[in-house]
C-alpha atoms as a PDB file:
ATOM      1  CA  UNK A   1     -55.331 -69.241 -15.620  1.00  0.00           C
ATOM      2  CA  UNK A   2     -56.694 -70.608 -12.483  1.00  0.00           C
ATOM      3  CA  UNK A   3     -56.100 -67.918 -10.448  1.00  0.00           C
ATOM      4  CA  UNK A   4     -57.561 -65.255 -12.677  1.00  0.00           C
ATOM      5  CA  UNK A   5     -60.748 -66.894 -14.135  1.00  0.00           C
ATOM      6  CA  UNK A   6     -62.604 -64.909 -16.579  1.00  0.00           C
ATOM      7  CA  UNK A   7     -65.936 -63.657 -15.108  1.00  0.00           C
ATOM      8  CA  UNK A   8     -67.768 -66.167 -16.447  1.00  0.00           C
ATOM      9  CA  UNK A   9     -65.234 -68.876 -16.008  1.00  0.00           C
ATOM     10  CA  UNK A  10     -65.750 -67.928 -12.188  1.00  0.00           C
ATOM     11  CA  UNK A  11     -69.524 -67.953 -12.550  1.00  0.00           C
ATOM     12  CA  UNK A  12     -69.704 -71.417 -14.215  1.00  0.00           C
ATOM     13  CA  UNK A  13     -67.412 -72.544 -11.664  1.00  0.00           C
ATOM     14  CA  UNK A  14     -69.445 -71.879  -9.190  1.00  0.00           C
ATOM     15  CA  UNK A  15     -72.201 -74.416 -10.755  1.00  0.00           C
ATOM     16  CA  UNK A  16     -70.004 -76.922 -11.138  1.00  0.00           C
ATOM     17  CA  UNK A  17     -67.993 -77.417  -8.453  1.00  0.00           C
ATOM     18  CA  UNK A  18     -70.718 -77.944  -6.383  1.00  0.00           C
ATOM     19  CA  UNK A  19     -70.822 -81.224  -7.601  1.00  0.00           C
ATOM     20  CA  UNK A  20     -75.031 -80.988  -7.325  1.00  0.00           C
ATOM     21  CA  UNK A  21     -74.592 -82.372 -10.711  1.00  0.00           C
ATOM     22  CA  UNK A  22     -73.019 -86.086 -10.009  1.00  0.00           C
ATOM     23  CA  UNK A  23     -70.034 -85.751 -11.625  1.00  0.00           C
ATOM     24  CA  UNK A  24     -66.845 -83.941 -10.044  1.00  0.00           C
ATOM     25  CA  UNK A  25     -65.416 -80.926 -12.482  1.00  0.00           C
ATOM     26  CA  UNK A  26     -61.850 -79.404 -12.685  1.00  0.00           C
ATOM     27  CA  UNK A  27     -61.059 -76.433 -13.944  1.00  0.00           C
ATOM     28  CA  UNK A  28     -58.509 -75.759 -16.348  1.00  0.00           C
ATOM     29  CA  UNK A  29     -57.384 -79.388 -17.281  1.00  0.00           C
ATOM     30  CA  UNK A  30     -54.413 -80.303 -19.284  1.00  0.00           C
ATOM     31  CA  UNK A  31     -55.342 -83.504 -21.614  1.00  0.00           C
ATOM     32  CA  UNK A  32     -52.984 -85.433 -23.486  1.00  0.00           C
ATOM     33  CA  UNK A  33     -49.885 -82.752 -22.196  1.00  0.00           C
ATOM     34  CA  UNK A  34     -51.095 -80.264 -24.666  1.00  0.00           C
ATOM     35  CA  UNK A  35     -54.823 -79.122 -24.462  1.00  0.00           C
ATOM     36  CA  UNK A  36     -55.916 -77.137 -21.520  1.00  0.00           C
ATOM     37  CA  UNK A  37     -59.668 -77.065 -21.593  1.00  0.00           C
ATOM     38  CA  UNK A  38     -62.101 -74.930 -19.287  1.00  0.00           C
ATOM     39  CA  UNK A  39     -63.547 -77.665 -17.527  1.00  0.00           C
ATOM     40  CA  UNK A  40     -63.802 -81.127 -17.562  1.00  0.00           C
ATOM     41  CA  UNK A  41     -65.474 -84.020 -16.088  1.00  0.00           C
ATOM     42  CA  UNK A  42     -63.067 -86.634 -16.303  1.00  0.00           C
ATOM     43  CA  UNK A  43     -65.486 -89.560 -15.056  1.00  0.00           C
ATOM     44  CA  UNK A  44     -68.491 -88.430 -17.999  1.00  0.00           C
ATOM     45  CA  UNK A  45     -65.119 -87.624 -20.276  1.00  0.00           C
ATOM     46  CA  UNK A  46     -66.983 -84.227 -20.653  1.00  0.00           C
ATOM     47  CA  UNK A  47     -64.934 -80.641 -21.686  1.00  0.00           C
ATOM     48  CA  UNK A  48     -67.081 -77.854 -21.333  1.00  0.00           C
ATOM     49  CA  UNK A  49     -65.419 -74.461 -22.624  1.00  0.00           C
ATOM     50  CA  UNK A  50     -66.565 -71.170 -22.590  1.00  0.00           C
ATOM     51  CA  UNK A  51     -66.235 -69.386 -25.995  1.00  0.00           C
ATOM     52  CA  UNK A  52     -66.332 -65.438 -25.692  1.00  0.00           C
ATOM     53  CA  UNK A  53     -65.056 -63.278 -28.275  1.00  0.00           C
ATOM     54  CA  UNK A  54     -61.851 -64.253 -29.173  1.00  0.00           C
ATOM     55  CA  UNK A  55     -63.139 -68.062 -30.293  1.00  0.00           C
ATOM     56  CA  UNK A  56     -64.873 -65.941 -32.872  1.00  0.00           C
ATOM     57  CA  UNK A  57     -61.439 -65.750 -34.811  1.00  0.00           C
ATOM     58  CA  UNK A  58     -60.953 -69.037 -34.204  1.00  0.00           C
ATOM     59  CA  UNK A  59     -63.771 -71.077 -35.065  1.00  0.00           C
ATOM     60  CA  UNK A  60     -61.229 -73.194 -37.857  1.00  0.00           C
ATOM     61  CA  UNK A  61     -58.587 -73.917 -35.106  1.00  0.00           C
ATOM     62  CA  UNK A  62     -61.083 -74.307 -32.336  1.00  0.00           C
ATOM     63  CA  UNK A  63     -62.991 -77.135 -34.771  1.00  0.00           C
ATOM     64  CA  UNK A  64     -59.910 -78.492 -35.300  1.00  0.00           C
ATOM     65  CA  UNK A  65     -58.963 -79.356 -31.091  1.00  0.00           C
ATOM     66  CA  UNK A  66     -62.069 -80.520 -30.723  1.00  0.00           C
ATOM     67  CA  UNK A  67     -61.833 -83.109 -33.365  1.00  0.00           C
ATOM     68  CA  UNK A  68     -58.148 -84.521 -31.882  1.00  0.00           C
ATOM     69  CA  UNK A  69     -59.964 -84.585 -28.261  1.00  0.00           C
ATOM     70  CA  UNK A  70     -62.995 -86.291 -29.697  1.00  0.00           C
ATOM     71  CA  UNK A  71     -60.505 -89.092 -31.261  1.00  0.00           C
ATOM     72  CA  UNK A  72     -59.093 -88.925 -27.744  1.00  0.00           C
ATOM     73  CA  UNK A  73     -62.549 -90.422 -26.574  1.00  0.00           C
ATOM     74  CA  UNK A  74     -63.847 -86.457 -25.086  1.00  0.00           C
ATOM     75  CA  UNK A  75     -67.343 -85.017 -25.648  1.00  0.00           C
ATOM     76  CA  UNK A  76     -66.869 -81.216 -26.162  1.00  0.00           C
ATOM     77  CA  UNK A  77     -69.773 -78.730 -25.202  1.00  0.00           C
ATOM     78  CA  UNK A  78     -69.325 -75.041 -26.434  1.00  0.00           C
ATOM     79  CA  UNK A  79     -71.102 -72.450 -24.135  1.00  0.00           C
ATOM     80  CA  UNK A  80     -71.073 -68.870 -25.462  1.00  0.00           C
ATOM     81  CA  UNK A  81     -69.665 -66.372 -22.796  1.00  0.00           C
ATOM     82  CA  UNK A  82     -73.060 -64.323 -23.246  1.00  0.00           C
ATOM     83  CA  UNK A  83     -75.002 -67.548 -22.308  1.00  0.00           C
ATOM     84  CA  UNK A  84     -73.225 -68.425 -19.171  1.00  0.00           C
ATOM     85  CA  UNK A  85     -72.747 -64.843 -17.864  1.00  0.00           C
ATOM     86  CA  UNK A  86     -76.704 -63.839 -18.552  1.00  0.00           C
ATOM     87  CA  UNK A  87     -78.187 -67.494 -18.073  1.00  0.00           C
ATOM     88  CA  UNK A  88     -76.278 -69.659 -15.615  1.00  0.00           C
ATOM     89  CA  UNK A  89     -78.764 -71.877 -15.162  1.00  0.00           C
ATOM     90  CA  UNK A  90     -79.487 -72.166 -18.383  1.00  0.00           C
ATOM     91  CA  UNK A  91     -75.526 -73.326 -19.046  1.00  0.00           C
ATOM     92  CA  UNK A  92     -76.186 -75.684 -16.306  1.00  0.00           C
ATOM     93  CA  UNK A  93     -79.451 -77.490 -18.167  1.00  0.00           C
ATOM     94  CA  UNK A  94     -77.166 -77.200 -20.940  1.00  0.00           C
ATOM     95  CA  UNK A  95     -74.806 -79.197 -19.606  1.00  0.00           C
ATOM     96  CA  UNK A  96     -76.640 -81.744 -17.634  1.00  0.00           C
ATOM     97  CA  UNK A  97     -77.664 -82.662 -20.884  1.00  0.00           C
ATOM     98  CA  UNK A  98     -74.373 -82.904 -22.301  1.00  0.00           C
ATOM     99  CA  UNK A  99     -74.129 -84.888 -19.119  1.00  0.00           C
ATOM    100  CA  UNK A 100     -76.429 -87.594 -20.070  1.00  0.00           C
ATOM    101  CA  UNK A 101     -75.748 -87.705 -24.176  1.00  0.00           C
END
């Protein structure tokens, strides 16, 4: 998965590992030795993931992961895939807010 991002996996990527936002990032994390999330900010205990079309089939089981990383102490942020490919900056305010809640 790494080394064939998605488009916008690659764009947001870009943002984040900058690290212009305080916080260092990694890219397709494994948590707990079962989830692998987008991205995640280990220090903020942040998972941002990019949700394209496919997560529209899977809103039940997708709910469901987020809820056993929450009770693992994570913050989850969904980004659309339309969002972050048309509006990277906006993902980015996005997330800097995410950042600070």
């Amino acid at each position: 998965m790494r080394v064939c991002p998605t488009d916008t996996e690659e764009k947001l990527w870009r943002v984040l590992s900058c690290r212009g936002l305080g916080v260092e990032f990694r890219r397709q994390a494994v948590i707990a030795d079962r989830f692998i999330v987008d991205f995640l900010a280990p220090a903020a205990r942040l998972i941002v993931e990019i949700d394209g079309g496919y997560h529209k089939v899977r809103k039940v089981a997708d709910a469901r992961r987020d809820r056993k990383l929450a009770r693992l102490g994570y913050r989850i942020l969904r980004l659309p895939a339309t969002v972050v490919g048309g509006d990277p900056v906006g993902a980015r305010a996005r997330i800097v807010i995410a950042l600070k809640g």
